[in-house]
N, C-alpha and C. Protein backbone atom coordinates (compact mmCIF):
# COMPACT_ATOMS: atom_id res chain seq x y z
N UNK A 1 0.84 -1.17 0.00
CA UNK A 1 0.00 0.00 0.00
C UNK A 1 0.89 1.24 0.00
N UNK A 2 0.24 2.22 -0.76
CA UNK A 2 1.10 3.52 -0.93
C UNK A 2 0.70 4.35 0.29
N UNK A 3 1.83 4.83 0.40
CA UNK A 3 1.52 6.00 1.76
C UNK A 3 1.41 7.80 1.26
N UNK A 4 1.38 7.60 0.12
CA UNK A 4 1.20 9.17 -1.12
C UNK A 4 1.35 8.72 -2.36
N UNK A 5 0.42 9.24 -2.80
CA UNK A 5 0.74 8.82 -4.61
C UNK A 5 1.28 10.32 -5.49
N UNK A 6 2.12 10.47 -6.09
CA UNK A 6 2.35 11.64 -6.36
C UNK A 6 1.49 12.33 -7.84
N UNK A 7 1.06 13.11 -8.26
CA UNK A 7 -0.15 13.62 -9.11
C UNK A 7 0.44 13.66 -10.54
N UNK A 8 0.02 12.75 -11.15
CA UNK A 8 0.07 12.53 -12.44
C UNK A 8 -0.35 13.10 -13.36
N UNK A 9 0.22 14.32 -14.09
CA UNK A 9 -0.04 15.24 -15.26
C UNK A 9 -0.03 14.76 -16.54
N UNK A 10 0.30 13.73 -16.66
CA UNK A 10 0.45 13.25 -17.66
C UNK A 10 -0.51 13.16 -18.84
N UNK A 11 -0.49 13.51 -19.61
CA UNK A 11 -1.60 13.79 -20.90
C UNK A 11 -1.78 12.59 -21.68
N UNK A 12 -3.21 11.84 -21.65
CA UNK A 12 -3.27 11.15 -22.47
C UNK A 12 -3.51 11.02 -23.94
N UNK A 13 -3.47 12.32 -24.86
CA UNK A 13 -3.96 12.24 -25.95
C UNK A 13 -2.40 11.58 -26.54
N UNK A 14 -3.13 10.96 -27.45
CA UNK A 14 -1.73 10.52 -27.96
C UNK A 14 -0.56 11.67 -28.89
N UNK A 15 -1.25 12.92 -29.33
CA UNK A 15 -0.08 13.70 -29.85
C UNK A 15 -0.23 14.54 -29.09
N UNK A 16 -0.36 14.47 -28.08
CA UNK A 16 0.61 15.74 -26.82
C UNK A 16 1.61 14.67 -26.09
N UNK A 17 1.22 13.58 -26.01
CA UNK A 17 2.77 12.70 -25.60
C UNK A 17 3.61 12.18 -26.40
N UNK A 18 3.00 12.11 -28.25
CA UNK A 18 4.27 12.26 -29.14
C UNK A 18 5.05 13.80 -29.11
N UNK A 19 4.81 14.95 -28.62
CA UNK A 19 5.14 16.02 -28.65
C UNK A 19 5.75 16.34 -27.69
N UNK A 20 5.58 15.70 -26.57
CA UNK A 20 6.52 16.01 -25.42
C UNK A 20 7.69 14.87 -25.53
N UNK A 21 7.71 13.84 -26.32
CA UNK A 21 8.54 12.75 -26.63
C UNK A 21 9.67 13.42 -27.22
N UNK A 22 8.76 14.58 -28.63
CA UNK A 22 10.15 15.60 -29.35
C UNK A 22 10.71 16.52 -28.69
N UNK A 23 10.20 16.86 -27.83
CA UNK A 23 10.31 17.86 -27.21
C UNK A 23 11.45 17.58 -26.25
N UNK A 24 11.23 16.31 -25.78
CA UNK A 24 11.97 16.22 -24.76
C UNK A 24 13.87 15.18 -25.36
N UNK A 25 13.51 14.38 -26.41
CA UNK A 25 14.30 14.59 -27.48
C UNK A 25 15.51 15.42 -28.06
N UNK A 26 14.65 16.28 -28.42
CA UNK A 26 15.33 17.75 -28.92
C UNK A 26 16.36 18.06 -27.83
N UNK A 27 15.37 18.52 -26.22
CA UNK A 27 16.60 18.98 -25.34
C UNK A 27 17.60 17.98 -24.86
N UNK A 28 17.17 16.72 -25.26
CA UNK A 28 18.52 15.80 -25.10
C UNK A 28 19.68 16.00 -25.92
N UNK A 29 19.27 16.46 -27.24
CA UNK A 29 20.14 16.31 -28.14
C UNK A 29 21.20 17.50 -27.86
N UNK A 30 20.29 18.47 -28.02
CA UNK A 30 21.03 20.06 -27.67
C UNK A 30 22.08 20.05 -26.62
N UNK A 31 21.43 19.40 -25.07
CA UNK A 31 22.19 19.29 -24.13
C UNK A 31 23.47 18.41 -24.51
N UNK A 32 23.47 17.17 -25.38
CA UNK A 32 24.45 16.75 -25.39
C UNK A 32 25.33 17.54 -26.67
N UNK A 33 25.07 18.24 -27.27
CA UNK A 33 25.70 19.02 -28.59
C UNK A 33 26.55 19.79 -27.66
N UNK A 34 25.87 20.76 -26.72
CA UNK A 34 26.50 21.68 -25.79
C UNK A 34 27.56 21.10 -24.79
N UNK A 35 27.34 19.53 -24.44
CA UNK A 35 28.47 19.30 -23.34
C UNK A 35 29.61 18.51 -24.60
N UNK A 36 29.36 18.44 -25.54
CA UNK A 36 30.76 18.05 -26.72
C UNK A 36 31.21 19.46 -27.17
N UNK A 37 31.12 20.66 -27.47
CA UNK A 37 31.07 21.52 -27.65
C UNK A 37 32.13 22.51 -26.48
N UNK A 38 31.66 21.83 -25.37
CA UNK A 38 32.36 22.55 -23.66
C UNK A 38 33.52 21.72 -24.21
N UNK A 39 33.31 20.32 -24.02
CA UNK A 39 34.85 19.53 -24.45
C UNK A 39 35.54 20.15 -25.17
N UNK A 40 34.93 19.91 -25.96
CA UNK A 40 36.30 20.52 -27.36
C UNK A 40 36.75 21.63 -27.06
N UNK A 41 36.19 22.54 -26.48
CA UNK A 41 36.91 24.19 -26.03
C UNK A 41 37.90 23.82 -24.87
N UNK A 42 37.33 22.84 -23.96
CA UNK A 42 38.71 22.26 -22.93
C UNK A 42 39.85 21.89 -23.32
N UNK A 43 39.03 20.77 -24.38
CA UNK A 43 40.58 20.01 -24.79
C UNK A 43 41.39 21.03 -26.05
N UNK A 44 40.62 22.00 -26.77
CA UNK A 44 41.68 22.76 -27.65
C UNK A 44 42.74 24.14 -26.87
N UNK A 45 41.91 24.55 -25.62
CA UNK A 45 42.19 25.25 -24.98
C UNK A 45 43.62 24.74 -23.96
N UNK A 46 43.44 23.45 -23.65
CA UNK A 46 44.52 22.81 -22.77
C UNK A 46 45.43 22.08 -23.30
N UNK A 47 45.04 21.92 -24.72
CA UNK A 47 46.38 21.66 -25.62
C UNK A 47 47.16 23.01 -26.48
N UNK A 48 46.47 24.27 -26.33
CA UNK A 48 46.87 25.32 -26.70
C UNK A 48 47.72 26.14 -25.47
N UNK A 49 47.21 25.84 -24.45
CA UNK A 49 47.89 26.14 -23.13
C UNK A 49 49.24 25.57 -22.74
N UNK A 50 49.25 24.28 -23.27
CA UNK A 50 50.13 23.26 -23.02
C UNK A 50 51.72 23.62 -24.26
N UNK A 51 50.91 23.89 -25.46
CA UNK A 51 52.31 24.48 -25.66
C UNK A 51 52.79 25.71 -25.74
N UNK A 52 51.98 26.53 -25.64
CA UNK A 52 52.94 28.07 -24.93
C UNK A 52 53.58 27.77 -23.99
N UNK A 53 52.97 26.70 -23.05
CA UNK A 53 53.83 26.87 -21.67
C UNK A 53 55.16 25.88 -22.52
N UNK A 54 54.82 25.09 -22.90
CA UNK A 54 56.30 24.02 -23.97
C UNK A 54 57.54 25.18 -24.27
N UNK A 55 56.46 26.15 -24.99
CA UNK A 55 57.55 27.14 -25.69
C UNK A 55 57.82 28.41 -24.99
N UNK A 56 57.55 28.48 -24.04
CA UNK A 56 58.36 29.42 -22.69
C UNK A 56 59.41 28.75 -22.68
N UNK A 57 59.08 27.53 -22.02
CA UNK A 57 60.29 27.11 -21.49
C UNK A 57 61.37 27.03 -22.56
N UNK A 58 61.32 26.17 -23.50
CA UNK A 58 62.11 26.29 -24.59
C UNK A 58 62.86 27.55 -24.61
N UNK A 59 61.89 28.37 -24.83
CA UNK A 59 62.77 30.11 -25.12
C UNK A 59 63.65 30.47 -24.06
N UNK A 60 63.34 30.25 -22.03
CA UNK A 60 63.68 30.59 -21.26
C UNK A 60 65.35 29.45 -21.02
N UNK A 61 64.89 28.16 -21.57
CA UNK A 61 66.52 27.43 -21.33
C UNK A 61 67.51 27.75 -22.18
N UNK A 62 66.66 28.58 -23.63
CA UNK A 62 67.65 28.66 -24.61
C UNK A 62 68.43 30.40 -24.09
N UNK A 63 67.59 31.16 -23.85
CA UNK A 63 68.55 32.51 -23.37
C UNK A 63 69.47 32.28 -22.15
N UNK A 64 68.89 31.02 -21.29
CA UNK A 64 69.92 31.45 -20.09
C UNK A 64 70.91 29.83 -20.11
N UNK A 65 71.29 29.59 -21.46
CA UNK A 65 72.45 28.75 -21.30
C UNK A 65 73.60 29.62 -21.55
N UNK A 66 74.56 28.71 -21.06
CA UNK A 66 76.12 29.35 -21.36
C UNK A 66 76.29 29.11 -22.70
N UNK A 67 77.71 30.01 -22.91
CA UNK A 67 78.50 29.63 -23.99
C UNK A 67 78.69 28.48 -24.33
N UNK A 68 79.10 28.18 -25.49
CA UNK A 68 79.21 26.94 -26.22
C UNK A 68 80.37 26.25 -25.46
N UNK A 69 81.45 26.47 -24.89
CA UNK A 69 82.61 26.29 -24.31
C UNK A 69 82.64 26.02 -22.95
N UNK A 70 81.99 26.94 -22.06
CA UNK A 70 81.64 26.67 -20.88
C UNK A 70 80.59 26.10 -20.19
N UNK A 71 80.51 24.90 -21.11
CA UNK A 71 78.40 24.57 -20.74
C UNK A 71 79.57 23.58 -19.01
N UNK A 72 78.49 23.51 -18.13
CA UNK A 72 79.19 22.80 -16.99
C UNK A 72 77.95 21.74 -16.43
N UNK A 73 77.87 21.22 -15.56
CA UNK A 73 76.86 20.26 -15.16
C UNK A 73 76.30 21.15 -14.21
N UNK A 74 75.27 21.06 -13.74
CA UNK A 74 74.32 21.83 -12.88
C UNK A 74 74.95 21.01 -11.06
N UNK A 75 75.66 22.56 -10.65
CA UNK A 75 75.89 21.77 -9.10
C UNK A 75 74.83 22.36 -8.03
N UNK A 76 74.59 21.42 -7.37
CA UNK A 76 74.10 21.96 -5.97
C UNK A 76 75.24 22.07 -4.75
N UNK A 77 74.64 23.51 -4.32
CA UNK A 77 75.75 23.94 -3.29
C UNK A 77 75.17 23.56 -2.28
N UNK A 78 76.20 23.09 -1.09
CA UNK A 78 75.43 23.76 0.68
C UNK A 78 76.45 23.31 1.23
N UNK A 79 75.97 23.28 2.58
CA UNK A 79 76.78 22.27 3.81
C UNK A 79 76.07 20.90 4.06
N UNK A 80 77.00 20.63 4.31
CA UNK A 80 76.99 18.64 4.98
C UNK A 80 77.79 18.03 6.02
N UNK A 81 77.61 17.38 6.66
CA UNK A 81 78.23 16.85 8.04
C UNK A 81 78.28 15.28 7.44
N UNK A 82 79.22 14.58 7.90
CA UNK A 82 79.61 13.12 7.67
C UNK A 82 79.59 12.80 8.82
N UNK A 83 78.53 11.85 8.60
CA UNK A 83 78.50 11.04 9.79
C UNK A 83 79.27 9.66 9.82
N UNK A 84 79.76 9.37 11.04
CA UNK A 84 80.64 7.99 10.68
C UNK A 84 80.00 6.78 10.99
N UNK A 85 79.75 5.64 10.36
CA UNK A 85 79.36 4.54 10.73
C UNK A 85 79.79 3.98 11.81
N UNK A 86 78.89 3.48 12.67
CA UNK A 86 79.95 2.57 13.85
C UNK A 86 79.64 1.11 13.93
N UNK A 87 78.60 0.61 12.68
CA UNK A 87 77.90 -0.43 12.91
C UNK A 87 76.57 -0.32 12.78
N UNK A 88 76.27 -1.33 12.28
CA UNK A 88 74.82 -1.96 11.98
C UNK A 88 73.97 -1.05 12.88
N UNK A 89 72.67 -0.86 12.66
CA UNK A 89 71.88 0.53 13.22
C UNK A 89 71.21 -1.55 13.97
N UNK A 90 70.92 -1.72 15.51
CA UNK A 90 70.26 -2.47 15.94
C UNK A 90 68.69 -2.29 15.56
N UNK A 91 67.74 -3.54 15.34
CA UNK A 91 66.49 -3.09 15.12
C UNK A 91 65.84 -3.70 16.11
């Protein structure tokens, strides 16, 4: 047994429910035209994004290398302490 039945608008002539069939159709279609449409502006937008940022960088490693003569390996500086082993760390 139902404890509420909810109110059924539903039209029985048969071409007002072929018409809400197109109707309702149509905004399927549209809606999905519009969310392929969002895509494609994402994905042309984030592959257009993707290589400016490519070609920054490109431009930015190519001005700040050295001379042809002095290219060197990239060092890291700091301080360090050596610690001495005295044996197996017990576990």
């Amino acid at each position: 047994m139902r404890l509420f039945q909810l109110p059924s608008h539903r039209s029985r002539h048969p071409l007002a429910r072929a018409l809400s069939l197109v109707v309702g159709a149509a905004l399927l279609g549209a809606m999905l035209v519009f969310g392929l449409f969002v895509a494609g502006v994402l994905l042309v937008g984030g592959g257009l994004w993707l290589a400016v940022r490519q070609w920054n960088r490109a431009r930015a490693v190519g001005r700040s290398a050295p001379a042809a003569g002095k290219a060197r390996a990239p060092v890291l500086e700091g301080d360090f302490v050596v610690l001495h082993e005295r044996g197996p760390i017990p576990r």
